[in-house]
C-alpha atoms as a PDB file:
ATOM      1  CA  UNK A   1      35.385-104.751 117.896  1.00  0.00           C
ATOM      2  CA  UNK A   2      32.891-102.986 115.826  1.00  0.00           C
ATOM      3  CA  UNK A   3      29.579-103.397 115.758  1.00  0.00           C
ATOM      4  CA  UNK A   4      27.578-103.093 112.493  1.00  0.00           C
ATOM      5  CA  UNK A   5      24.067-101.333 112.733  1.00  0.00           C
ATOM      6  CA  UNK A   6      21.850-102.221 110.555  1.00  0.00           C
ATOM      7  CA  UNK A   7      19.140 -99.903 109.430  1.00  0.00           C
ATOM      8  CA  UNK A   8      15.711-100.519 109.690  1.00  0.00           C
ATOM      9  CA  UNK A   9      13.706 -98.560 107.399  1.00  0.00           C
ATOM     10  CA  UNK A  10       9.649 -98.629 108.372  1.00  0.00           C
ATOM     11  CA  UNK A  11       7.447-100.097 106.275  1.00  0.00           C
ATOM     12  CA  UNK A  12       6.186 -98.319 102.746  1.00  0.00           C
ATOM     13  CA  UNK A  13       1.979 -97.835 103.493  1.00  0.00           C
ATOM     14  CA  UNK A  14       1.870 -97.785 100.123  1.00  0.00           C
ATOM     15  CA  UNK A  15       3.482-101.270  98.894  1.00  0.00           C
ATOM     16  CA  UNK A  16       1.191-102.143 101.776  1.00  0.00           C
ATOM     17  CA  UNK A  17      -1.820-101.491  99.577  1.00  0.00           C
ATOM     18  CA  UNK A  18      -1.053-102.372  96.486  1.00  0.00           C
ATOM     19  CA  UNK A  19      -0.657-106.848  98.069  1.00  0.00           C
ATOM     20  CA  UNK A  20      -4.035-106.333  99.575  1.00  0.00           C
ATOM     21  CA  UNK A  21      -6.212-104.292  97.071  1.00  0.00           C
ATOM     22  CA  UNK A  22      -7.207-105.059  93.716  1.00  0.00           C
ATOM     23  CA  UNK A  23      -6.384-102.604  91.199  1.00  0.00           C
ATOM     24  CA  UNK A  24      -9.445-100.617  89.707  1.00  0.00           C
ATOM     25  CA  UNK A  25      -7.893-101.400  85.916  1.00  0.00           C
ATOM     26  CA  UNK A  26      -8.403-105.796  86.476  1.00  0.00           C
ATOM     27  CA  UNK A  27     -10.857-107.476  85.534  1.00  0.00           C
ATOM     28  CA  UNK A  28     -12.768-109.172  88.541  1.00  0.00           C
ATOM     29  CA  UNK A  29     -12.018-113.137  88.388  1.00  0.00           C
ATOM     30  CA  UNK A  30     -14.872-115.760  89.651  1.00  0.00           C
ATOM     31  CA  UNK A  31     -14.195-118.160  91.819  1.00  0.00           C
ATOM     32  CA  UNK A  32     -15.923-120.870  90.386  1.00  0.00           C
ATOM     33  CA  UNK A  33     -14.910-123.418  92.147  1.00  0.00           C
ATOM     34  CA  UNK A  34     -16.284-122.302  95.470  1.00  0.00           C
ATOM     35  CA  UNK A  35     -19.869-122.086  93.459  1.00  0.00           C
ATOM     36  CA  UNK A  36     -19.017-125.553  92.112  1.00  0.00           C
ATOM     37  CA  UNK A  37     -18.125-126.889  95.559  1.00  0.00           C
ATOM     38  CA  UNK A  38     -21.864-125.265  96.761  1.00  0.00           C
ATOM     39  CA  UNK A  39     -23.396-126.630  94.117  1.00  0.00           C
ATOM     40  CA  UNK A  40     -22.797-130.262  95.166  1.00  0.00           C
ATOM     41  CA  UNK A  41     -23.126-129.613  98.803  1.00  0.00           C
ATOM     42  CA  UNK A  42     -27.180-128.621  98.114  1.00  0.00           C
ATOM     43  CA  UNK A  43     -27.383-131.917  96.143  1.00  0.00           C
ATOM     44  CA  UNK A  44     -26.132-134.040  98.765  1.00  0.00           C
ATOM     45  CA  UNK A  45     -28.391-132.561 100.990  1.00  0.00           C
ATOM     46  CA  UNK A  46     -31.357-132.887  99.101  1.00  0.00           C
ATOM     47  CA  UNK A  47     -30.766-136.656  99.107  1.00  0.00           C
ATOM     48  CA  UNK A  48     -30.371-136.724 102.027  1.00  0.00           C
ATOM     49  CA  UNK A  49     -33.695-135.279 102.727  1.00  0.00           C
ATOM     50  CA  UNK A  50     -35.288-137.309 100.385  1.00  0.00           C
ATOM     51  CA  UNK A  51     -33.723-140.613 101.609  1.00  0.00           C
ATOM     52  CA  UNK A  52     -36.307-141.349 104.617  1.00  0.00           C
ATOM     53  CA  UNK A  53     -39.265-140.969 102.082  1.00  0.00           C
ATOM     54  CA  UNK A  54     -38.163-143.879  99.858  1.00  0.00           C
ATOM     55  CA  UNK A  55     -36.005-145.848 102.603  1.00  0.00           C
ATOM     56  CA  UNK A  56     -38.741-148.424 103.118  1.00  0.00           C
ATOM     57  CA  UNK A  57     -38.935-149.170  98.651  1.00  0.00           C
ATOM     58  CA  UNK A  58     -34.387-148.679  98.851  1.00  0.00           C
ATOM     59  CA  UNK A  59     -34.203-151.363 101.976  1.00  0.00           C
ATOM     60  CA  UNK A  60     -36.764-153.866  99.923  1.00  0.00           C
ATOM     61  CA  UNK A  61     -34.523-153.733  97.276  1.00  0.00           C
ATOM     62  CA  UNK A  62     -31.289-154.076  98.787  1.00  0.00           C
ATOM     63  CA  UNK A  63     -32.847-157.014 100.817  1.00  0.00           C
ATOM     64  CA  UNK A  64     -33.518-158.452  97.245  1.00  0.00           C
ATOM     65  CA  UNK A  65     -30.495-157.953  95.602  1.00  0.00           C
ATOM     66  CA  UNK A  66     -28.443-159.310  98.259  1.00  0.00           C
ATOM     67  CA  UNK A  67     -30.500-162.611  97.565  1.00  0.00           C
ATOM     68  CA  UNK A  68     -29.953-162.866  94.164  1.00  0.00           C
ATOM     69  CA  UNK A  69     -26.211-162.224  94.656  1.00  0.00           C
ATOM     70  CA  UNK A  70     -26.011-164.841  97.223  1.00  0.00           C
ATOM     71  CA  UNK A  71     -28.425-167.232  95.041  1.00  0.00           C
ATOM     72  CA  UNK A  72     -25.511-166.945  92.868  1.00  0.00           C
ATOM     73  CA  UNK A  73     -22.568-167.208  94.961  1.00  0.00           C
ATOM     74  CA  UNK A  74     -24.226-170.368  96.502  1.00  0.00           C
ATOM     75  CA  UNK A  75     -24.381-171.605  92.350  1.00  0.00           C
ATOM     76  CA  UNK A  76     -20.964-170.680  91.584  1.00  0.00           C
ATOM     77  CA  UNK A  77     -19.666-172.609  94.979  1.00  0.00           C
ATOM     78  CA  UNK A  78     -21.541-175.759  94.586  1.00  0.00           C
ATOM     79  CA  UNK A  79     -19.822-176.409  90.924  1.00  0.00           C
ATOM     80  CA  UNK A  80     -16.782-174.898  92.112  1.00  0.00           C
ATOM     81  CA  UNK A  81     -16.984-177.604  95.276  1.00  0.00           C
ATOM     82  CA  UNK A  82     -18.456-180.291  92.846  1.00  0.00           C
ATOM     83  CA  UNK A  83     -15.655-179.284  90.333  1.00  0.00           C
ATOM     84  CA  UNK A  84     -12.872-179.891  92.651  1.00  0.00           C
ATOM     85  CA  UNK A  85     -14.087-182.969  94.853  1.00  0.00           C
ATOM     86  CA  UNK A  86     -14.152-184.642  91.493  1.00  0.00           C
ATOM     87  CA  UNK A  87     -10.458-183.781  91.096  1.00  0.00           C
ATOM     88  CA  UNK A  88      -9.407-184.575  94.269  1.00  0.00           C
ATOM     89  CA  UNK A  89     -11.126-188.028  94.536  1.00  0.00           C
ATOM     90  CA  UNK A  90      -9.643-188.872  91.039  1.00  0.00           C
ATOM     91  CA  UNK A  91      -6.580-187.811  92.421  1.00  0.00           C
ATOM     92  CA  UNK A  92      -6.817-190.282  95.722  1.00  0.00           C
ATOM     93  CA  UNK A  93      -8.551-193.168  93.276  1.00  0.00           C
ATOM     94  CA  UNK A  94      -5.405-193.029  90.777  1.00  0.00           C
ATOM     95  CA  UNK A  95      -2.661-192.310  93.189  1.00  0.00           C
ATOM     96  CA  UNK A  96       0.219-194.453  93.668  1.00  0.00           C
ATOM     97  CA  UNK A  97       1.791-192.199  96.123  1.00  0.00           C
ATOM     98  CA  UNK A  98       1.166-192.401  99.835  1.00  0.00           C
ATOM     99  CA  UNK A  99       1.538-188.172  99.800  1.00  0.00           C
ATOM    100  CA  UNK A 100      -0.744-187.640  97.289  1.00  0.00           C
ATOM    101  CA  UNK A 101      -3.906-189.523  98.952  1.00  0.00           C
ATOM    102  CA  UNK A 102      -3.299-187.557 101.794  1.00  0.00           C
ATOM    103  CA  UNK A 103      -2.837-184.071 100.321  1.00  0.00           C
ATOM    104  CA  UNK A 104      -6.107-185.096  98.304  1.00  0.00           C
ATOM    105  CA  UNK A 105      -8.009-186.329 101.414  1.00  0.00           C
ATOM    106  CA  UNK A 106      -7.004-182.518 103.054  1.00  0.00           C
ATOM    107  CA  UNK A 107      -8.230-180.758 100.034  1.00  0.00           C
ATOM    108  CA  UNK A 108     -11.133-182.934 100.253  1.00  0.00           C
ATOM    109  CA  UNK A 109     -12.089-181.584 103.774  1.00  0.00           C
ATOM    110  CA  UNK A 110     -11.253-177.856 103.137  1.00  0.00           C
ATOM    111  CA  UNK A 111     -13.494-178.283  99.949  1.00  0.00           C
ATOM    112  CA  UNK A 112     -16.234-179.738 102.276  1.00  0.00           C
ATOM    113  CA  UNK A 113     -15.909-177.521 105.229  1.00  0.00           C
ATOM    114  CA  UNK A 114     -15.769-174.456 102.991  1.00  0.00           C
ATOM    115  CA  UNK A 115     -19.222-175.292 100.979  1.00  0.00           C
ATOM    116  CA  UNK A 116     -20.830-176.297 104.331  1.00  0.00           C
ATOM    117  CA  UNK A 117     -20.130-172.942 105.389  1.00  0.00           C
ATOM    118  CA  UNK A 118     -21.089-170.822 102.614  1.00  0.00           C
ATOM    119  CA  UNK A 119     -24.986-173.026 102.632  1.00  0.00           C
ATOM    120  CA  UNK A 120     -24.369-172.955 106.230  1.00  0.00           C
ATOM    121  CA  UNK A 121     -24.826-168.566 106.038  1.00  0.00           C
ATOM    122  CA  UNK A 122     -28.150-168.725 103.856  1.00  0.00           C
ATOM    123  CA  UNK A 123     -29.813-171.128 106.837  1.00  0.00           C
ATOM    124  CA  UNK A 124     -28.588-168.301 109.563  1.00  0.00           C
ATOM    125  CA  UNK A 125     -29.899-165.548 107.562  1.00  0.00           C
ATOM    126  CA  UNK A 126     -33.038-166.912 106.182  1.00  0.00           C
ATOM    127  CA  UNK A 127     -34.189-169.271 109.635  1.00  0.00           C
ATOM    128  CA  UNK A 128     -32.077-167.459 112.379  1.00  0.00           C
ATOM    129  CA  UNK A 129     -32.285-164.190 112.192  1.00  0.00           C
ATOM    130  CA  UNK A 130     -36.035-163.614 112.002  1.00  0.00           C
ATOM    131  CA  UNK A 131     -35.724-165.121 115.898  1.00  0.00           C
ATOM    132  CA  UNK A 132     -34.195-161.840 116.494  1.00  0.00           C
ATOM    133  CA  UNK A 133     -35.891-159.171 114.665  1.00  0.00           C
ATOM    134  CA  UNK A 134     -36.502-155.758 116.615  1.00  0.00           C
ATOM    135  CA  UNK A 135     -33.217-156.898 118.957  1.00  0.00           C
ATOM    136  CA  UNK A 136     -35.755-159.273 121.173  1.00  0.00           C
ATOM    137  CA  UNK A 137     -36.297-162.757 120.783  1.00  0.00           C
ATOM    138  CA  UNK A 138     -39.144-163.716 118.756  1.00  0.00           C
ATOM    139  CA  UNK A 139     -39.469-167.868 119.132  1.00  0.00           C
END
């Protein structure tokens, strides 16, 4: 059998140069997403920097907004609960079906349960927790 030989011809120094240097006649291109990328690197840093000067005014303010948005989720679930029980005592008043009065009495409880634990979250945060403030308790 014959064998076929291939040729290896060495590399061209030249073509070599021409992938890995920039011709002298084209115009130089910015990068500017690397500048952009920089850019928003410093800023992020800044804040950061800045963040443990105004921590004690941010934390106030969280503390109060997370209040207010409770205040209100507390509001929406009392109507919501009110809404509901109405519904599903009307339903167990005017029932003449066995099923119904129970499926009504269930929905009754879950309605209950469910408020008494959404009020029941306010009293751990606003009587509980100051017990525990700094990790030790406080009583």
């Amino acid at each position: 059998m014959r064998q076929h030989k291939v040729k290896e011809t060495p590399p061209n120094p030249k073509s070599f140069t021409k992938r890995f240097h920039r011709p002298h006649d084209k115009k130089h291109h910015i990068d500017y997403m690397k500048y952009l990328y920089t850019a928003a690197l410093l800023f992020t840093l800044l804040a950061c920097s800045v963040q443990p000067v105004m921590a004690a005014n941010v934390w106030d303010k969280a503390k109060e907004i997370m209040k207010d948005v409770y205040n209100q989720i507390v509001l929406i679930s009392t109507i919501a609960a009110v809404v509901t029980a109405s519904v599903a005592l009307l339903m167990m008043n005017f029932s003449k079906s066995g099923k119904t009065v129970d499926e009504s009495r269930a929905w009754l409880k879950r309605i209950i349960i469910t408020w008494a634990i959404l009020n029941g979250l306010g009293f751990i945060m606003a009587y509980i927790t100051p017990f525990f403030a700094g990790g030790q308790w406080n009583g």
